[in-house]
Every structure is written in structure tokens, then in C-alpha cells.
Protein backbone atom coordinates (compact mmCIF):
# COMPACT_ATOMS: atom_id res chain seq x y z
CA UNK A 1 76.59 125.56 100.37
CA UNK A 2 77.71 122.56 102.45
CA UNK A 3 75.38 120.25 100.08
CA UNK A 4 76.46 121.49 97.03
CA UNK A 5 80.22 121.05 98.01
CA UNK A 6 79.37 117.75 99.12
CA UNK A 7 78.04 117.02 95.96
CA UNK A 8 80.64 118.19 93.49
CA UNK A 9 83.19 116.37 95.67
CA UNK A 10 80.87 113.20 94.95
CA UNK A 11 80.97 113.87 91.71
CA UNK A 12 84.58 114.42 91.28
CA UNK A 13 85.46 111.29 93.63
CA UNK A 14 83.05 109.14 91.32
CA UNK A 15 84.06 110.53 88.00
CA UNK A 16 82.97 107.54 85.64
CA UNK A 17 85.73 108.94 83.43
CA UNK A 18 88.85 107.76 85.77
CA UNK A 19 86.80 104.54 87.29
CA UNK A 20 85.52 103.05 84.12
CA UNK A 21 86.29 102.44 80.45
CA UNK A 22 85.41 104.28 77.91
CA UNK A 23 81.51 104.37 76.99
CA UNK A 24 80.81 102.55 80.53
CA UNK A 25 78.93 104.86 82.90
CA UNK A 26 77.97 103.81 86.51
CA UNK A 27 73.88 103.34 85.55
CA UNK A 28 75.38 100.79 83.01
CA UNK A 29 76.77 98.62 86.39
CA UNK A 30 73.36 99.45 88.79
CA UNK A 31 71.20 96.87 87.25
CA UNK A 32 70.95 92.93 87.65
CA UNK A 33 73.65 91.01 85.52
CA UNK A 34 71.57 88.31 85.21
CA UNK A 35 67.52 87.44 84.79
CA UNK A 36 65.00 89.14 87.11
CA UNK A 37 65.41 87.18 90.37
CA UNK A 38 68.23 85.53 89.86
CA UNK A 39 70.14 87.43 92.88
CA UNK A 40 73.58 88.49 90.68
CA UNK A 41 75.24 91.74 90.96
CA UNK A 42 77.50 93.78 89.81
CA UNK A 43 80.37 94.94 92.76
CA UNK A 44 78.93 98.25 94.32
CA UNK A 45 80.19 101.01 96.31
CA UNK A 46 78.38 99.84 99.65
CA UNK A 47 79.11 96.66 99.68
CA UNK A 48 82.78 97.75 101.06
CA UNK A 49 81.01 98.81 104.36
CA UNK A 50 79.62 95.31 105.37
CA UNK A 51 83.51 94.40 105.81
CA UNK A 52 83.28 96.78 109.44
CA UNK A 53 81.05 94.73 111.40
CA UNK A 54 83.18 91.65 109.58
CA UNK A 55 86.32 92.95 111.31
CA UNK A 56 84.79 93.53 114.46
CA UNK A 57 83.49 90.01 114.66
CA UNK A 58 87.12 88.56 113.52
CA UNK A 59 88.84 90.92 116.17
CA UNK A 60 85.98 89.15 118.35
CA UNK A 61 86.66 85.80 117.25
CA UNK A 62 90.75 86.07 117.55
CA UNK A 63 90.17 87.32 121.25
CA UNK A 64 88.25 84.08 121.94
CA UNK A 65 90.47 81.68 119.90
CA UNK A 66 93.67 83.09 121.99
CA UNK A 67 92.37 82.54 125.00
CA UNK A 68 90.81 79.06 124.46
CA UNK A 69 92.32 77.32 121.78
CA UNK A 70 96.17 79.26 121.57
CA UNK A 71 96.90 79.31 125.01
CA UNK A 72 95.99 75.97 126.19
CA UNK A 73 97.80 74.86 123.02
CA UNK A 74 101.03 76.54 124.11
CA UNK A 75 100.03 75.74 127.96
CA UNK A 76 100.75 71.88 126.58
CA UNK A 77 104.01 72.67 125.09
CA UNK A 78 105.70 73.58 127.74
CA UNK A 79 105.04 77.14 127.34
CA UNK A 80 104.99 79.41 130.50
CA UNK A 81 103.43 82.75 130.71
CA UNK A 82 106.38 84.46 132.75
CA UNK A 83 107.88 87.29 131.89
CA UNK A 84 111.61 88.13 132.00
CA UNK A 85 113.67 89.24 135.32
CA UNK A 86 112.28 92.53 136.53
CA UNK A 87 114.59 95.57 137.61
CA UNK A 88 114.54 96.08 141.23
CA UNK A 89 113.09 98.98 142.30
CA UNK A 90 114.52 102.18 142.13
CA UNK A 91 113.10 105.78 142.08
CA UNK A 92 115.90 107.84 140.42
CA UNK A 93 116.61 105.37 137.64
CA UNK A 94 112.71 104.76 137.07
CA UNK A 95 112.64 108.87 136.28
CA UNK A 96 115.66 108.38 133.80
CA UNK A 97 114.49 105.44 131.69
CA UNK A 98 111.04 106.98 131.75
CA UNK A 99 111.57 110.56 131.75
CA UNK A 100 115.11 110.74 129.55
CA UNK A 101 116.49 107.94 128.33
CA UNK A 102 116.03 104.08 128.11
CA UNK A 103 120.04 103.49 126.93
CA UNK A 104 122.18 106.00 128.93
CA UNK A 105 125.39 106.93 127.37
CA UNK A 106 128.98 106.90 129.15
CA UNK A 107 128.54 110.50 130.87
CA UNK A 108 124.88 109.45 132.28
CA UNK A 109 126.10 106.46 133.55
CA UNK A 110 128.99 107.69 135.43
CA UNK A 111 126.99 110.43 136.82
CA UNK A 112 124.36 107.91 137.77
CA UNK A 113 127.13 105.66 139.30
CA UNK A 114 128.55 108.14 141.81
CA UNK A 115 124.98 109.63 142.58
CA UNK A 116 123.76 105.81 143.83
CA UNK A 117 127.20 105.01 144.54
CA UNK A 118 126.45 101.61 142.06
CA UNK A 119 129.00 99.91 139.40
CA UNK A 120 128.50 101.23 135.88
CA UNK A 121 127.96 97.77 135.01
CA UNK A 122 125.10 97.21 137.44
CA UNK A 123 123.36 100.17 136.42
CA UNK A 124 123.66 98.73 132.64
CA UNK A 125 121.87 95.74 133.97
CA UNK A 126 119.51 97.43 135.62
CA UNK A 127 118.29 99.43 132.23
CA UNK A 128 118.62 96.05 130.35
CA UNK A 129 116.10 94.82 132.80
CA UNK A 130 114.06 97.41 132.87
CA UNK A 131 114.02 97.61 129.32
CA UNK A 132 113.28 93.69 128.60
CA UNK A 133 110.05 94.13 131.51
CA UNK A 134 108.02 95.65 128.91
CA UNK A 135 109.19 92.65 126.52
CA UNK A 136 105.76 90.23 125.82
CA UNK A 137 105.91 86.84 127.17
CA UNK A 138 106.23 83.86 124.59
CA UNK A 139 103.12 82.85 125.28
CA UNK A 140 101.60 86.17 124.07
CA UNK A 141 103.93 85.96 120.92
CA UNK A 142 102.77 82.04 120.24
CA UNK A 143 98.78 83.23 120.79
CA UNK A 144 99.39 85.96 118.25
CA UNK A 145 101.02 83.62 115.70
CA UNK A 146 98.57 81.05 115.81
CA UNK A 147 96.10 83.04 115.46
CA UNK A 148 97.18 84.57 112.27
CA UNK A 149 98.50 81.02 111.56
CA UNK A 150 94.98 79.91 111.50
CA UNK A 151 93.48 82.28 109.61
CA UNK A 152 96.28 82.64 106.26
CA UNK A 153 95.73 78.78 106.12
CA UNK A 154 92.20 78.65 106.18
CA UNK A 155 92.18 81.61 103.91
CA UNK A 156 94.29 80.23 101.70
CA UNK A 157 93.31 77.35 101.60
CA UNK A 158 89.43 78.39 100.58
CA UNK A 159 90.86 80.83 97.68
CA UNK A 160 92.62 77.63 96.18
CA UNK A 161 89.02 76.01 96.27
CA UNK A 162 87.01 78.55 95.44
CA UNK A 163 89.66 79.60 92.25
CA UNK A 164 90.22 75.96 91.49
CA UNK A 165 86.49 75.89 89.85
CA UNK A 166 87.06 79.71 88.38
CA UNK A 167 87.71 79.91 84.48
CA UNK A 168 89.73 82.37 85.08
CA UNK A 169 92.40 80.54 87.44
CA UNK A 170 93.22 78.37 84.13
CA UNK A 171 92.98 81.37 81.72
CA UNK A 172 93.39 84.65 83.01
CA UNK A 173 92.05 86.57 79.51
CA UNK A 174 88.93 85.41 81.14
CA UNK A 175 89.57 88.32 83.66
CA UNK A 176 89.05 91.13 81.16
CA UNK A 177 86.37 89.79 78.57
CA UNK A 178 83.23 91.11 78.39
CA UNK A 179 84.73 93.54 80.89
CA UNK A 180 83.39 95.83 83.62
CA UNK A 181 79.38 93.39 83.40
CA UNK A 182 80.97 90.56 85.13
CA UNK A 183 78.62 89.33 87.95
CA UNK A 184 79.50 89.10 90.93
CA UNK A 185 79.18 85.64 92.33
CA UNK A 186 78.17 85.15 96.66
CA UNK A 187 81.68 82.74 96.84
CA UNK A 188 83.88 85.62 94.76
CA UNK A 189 81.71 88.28 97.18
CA UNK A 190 82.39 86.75 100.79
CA UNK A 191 86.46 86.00 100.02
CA UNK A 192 86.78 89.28 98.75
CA UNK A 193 84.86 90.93 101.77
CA UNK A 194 86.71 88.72 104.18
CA UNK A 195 90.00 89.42 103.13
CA UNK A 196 89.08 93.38 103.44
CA UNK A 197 87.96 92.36 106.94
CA UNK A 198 90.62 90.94 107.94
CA UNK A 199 93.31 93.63 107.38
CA UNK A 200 90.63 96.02 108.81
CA UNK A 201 90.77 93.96 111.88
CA UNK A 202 94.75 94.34 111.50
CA UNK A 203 94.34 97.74 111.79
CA UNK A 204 92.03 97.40 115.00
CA UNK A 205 94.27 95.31 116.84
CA UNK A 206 98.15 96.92 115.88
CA UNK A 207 96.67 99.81 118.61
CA UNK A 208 96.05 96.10 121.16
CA UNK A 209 98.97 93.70 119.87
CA UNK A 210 102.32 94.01 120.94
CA UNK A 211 104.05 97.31 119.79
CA UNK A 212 106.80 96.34 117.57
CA UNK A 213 109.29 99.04 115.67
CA UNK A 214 107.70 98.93 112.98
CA UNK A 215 104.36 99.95 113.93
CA UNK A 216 103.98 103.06 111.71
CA UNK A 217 105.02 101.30 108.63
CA UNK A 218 102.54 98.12 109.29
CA UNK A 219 99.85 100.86 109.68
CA UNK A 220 100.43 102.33 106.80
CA UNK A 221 100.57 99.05 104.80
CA UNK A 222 97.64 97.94 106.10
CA UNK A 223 95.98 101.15 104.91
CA UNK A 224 97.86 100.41 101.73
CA UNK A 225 96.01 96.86 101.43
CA UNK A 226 93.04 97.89 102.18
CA UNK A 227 92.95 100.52 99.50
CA UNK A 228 93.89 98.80 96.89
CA UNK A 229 91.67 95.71 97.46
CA UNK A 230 88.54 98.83 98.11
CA UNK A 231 89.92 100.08 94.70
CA UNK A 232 89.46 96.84 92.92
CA UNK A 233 86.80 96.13 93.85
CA UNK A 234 84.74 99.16 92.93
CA UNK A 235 85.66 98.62 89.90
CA UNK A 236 84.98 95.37 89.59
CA UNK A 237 88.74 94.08 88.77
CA UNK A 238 87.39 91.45 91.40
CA UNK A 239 88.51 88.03 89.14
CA UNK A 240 92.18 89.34 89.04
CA UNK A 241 91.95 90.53 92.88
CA UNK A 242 91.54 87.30 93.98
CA UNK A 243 94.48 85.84 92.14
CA UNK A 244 96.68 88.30 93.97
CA UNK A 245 95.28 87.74 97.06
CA UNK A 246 95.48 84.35 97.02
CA UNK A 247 98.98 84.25 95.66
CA UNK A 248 100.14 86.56 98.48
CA UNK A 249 98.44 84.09 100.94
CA UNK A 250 100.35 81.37 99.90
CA UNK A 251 103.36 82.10 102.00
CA UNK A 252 102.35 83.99 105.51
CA UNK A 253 101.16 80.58 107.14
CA UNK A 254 104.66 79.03 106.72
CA UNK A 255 106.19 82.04 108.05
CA UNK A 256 103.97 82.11 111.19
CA UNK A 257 104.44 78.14 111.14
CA UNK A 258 107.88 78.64 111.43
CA UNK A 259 107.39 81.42 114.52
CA UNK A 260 105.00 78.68 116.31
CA UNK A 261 107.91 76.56 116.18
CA UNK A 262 110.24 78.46 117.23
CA UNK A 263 108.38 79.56 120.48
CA UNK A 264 107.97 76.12 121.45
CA UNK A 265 111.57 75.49 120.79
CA UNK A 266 111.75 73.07 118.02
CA UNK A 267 114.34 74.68 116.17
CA UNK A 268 115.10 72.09 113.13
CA UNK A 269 111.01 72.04 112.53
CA UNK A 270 111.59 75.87 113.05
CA UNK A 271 114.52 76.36 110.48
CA UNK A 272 112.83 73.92 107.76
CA UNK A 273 109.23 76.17 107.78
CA UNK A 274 111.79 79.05 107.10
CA UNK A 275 113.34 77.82 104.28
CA UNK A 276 110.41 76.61 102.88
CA UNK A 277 108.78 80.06 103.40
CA UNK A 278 111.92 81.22 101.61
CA UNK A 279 111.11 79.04 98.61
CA UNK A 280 107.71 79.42 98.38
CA UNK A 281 108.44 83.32 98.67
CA UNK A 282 110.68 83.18 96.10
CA UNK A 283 108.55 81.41 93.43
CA UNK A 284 105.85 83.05 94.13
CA UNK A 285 106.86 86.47 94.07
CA UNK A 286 109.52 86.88 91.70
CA UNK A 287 108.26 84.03 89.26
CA UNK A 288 104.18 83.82 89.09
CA UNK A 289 103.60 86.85 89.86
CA UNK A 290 105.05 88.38 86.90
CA UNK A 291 104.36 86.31 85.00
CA UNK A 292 101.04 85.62 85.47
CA UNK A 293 99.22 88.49 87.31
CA UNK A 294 101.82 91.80 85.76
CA UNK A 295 101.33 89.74 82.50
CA UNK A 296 97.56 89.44 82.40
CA UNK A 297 97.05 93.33 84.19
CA UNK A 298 99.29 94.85 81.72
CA UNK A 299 99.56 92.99 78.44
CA UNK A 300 96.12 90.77 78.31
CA UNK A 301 93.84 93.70 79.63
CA UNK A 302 95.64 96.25 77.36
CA UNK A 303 95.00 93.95 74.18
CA UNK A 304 91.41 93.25 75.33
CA UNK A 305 89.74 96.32 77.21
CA UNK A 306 92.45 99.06 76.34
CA UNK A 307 94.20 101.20 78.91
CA UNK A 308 92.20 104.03 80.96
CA UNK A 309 92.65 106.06 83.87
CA UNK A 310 92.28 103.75 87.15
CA UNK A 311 93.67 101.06 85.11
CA UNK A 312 96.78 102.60 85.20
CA UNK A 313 96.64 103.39 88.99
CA UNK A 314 95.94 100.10 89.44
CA UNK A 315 99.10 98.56 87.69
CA UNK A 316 101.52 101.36 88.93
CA UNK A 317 100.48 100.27 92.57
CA UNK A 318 100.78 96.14 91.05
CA UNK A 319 104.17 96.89 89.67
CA UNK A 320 105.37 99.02 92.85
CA UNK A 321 104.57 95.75 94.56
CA UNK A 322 106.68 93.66 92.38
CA UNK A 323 110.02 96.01 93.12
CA UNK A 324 109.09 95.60 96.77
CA UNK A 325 108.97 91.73 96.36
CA UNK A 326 112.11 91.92 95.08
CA UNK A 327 113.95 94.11 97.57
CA UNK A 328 112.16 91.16 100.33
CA UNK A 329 113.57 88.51 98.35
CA UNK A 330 116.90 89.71 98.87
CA UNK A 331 116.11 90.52 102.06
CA UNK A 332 115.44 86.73 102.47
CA UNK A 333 117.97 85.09 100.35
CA UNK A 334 120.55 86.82 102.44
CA UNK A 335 118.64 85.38 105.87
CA UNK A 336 118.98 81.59 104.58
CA UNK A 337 122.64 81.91 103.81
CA UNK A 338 123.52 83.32 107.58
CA UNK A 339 121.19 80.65 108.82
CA UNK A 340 123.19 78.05 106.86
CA UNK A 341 126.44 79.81 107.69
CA UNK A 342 125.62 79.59 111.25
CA UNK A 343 123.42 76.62 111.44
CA UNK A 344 120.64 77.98 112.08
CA UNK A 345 118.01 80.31 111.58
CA UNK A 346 118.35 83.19 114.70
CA UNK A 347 116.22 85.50 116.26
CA UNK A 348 113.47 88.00 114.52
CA UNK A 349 114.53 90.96 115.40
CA UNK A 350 111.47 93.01 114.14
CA UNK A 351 109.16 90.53 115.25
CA UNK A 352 110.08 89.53 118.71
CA UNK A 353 110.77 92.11 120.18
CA UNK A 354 108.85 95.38 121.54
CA UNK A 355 109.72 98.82 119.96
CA UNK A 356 110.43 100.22 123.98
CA UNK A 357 113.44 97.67 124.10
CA UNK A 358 116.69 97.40 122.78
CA UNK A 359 119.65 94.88 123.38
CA UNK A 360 122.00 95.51 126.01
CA UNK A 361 125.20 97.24 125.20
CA UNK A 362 127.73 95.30 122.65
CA UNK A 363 130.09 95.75 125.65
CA UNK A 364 128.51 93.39 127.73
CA UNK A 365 130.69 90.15 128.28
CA UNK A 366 127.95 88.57 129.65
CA UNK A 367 125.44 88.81 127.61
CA UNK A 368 124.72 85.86 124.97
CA UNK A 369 122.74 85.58 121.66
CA UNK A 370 123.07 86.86 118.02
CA UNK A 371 122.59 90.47 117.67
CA UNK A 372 121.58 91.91 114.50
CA UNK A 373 120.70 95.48 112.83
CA UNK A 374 117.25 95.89 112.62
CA UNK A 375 115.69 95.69 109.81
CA UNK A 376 113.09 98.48 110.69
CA UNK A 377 110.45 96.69 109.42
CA UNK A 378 110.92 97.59 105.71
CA UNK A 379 111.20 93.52 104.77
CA UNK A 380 107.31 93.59 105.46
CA UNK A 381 104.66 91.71 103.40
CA UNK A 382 101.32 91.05 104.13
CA UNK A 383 102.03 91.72 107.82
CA UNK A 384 104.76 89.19 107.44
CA UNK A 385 108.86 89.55 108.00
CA UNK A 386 111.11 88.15 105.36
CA UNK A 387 114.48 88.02 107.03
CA UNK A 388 113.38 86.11 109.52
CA UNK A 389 115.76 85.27 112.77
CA UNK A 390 114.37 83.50 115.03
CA UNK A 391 116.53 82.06 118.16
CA UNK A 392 115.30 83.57 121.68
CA UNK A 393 118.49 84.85 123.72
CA UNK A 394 119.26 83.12 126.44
């Protein structure tokens, strides 16, 4: 019984009906695209699994590059792996911000004050301090960045030279003719693999990196990516895959460029990788991508291999990610304009800081800094913020 529901589920799951065109069957895409021996392929199935081991070695490789590349990097800028003041010691208020609260209201902190016989005020301190221990150092935040500094650029910069030599980078009908028998080619294979890797590896090391707020939504847009770059593949939409990916590439390195800089305190280097993240955003989201991938995906392929089942998964989910580059953009537009209101670009709230601390009460005449509304992680791309703020408080 167990074998026979297993197999009607495969069935159903593989149904050549909602994966394929019409007249296209899954036999038609097991053979060799090419002559006997000449190595070609069509994507398959199983090829997706290769990108676990792939992750494992990135997660691997990031661990290493941190520790011996990132950190003597920072080490050299003047970076110091010290955390912030620590609370002093104290039993009762341990139990509260651990067992109750971490931001007492008015009542609890009067009844704490007469039960420790302690100003209100120095109680408030205390929970801002205890609260900001659990903060990561900046030299954890600067390792983290330039890691995934490293990687965007080099990824980025391979898709533009792998695509640049692609006929259908300068013509995207080339995407859809002779549609699904289009080999697939070892360079198209391994940046399409490593890409799926690396958000794997994403997903490994959210459960390691520093807990932010928004760690439910980043885990459920990295299972997001991951599907639909699975999806595409197995049904060998590979050629237009790549155009996305790279075009969504083109931006995260400047935004962790501008982090980098920001850690080691150059602010106007800092402020200028924003902006130019901003621009680059901009264009790229709200102008070539419609334009070029929405147009090709839903006019081009419609004209030349007709609409179908998965094909319209696949541009609901492309389309879903336009309004969402949208909502960003505005998310980012209005970012710039309080940087150049202020003068500068300040602090990332989302980004910066852990999702077990919050700012110190509004009250507080002492304390310093910008403080902002959260943005709850909801201006996420691509494991990248787009209101940015950036300036540490003091």
C-alpha cells in the first residue's frame, strides 16, 4: 500500500501535463541533446541534489574565510572585537528580563525600584544593558558582510561573463525557441547549481548567524528562492533563470559594500555605496526587469511556445516579485531623502541589530542616536535591506 501511494504521489507531483508543453513528455527530455558522446544534457530532476554537499562546502568555506581573511581585514581597520557595557550582576532582575520581560513597563519598574531600593532610571539602564549584551560585536557584523560581499561580487561578476557570450543575453526570444530540448551547457549547469547552493547555505547558517527580527521572514524567502530557482530549473526555463539571477545580483554587493563601510566608520564612502545601491536598485528593478525579463516570460514565450500550466506559476511568482520590487523601491527612495535631509545615511535598524534587543526608552535624556520604526524586515531582497540606516549609536 505504502508503494503504491508513493507512486501515485510520483505521478501526480511529475504530471508531464502541468511541467511541460503540450505534446512534450518527460522520455522526450531523458536522452542526449546532442551526438553520442558529446556529454550534453537536458536539466534533470537529480541534478538539484548535488547543490547539498555544494552548500555544505560554501558554509565550510565562509567559516574559514571569516576567520582568516574577514577578521584580520577588520583587525587592520581599527576594528575591535569588544562587546558593549555589560549589566552588573543581579539575580532578581536577571529572572525578569529572562523569565518576563526584557522592557518593563511603569508599574514593573516601580515595583522593581522599591523591592532593590534602586532609581527607576538605573533600573532602565540596567535592562538597556542587559539587553544590548546579547548585541554582536562589529567585528562579527563586518565578517558576515564581507563574506556575503565576496561572494554577490564574484557571483555576479561570473554571470556577466558567462551571459556576455550567451545568445540569449542579446536576444532573449532565444530563451523560448526550440523550447523545452535546449542543452544544458557545464558553465549554464555550475552557476545555476551554485546559486541554489548558496541560498541553501543561507538557510544553514540563519540557525548560526546573528538572529535578527526578521528571521522568520528571511527563512521563508530563502525557501521562496530556492523553490523557484528548483522550479526552473526542472523545467528547463534555465536561459531566462540566469538573467534573473544575475540581474538580482547586481545590487547586494553595493549594499553589503556600503555595511563594510560603515563598520569601519567611513561614513561618506558609506553613504555614496548607499546611494549607488539605491540607483542601481532602482534601474534594475523597476526598469529592466520589466522590461526585459516580465516582457520576454510573458509576451515572447506566449507568442513562441504558448501558455501552459507551470508557465503560468512561473510568471505569477515573476510578477509577485515585481510588486515586491516596487514596494522596496519606495522603501528606498524614502531612505535617500532622510539621509539627504539629515546628512547622512543612519543606522540599519533590521540589520544591526539582534531580534532580543530593543532601544532604550524614548524617555531617556541621555541616550543619543537616530531611532527609527522597524521595518520588520519586509524591505528584504535577496537577503538584502533596502532602507538602509546605517550610523552605530554612540
Amino acid at each position: 500500500m505504502a508503494a503504491a501511494a508513493a507512486a501515485a504521489l510520483r505521478a501526480w507531483f511529475w504530471n508531464e501535463r502541468f511541467w511541460l508543453p503540450h505534446n512534450v513528455t518527460w522520455a522526450d527530455l531523458a536522452g542526449e541533446p546532442g551526438p553520442p558522446g558529446s556529454g550534453l544534457q537536458y536539466p534533470r530532476a537529480g541534478h538539484v541534489l548535488s547543490a547539498f554537499p555544494l552548500a555544505l562546502g560554501i558554509f565550510a568555506v565562509r567559516l574559514l574565510f571569516e576567520r582568516f581573511i574577514a577578521k584580520p581585514c577588520a583587525i587592520n581597520l581599527g576594528i575591535q572585537d569588544s562587546g558593549p557595557h555589560r549589566a552588573q550582576p543581579n539575580a532578581i532582575l536577571e529572572k525578569v528580563f529572562t523569565s518576563i520581560t526584557k522592557s518593563p513597563d511603569g508599574k514593573r519598574l516601580e515595583g522593581l525600584s522599591k523591592q532593590l531600593d534602586w532609581d527607576v532610571r538605573k533600573i532602565q539602564r540596567w535592562f538597556r544593558h542587559r539587553r544590548n549584551q546579547d548585541k554582536p560585536t562589529t567585528l562579527t557584523k563586518f565578517c558576515e558582510s564581507m563574506w556575503r560581499f565576496t561572494f554577490y561580487l564574484s557571483i555576479f561578476f561570473y554571470g556577466i561573463r558567462f551571459l556576455w557570450t550567451a545568445p540569449w543575453f542579446w536576444d532573449t526570444r532565444q530563451c523560448w525557441y526550440n523550447y523545452p530540448f535546449q542543452p544544458l551547457t557545464s558553465r549554464l549547469y555550475y552557476y545555476y547549481i551554485l546559486e541554489l547552493a548558496f541560498y541553501w547555505s543561507l538557510m544553514f547558517s540563519q540557525f548560526t548567524d546573528i538572529k535578527r527580527k526578521d528571521f522568520l521572514i528571511m527563512f521563508v524567502h530563502h525557501l521562496a528562492t530556492i523553490g523557484l530557482i528548483t522550479f526552473s530549473y526542472m523545467n528547463n526555463m534555465v536561459r531566462v533563470g540566469t538573467l534573473v539571477l544575475c540581474l538580482h545580483d547586481a545590487s547586494d554587493f553595493l549594499l553589503e559594500a556600503a555595511k563594510l563601510a560603515n563598520y569601519a566608520k567611513y561614513q561618506r564612502l558609506c553613504d555614496a555605496f548607499f546611494m549607488l545601491f539605491g540607483v542601481v536598485f532602482i534601474v534594475t528593478r523597476l526598469c529592466i526587469y520589466p522590461f526585459w525579463i516580465l516582457n520576454t516570460t510573458l509576451f515572447e514565450s506566449w507568442e513562441l511556445i504558448g501558455p501552459y500550466p507551470s508557465w503560468w506559476l512561473f510568471n505569477g511568482l515573476l510578477v509577485t516579485l515585481q510588486i515586491l520590487h516596487v514596494i522596496w523601491s519606495y522603501l528606498i527612495v524614502r531612505t535617500a531623502y532622510k539621509a539627504l535631509v539629515r546628512g547622512k545615511v543612519s543606522k540599519d535598524d533590521r540589520s544591526d541589530v539582534e531580534s532580543s534587543s530593543e532601544e532604550e526608552d524614548m524617555t531617556s535624556n541621555s541616550t543619543k542616536g537616530v531611532f527609527s520604526t522597524s521595518s520588520n524586515g519586509s524591505n528584504r531582497i535577496n537577503g538584502h535591506v533596502a532602507s538602509g540606516q546605517w550610523t552605530e549609536e554612540e
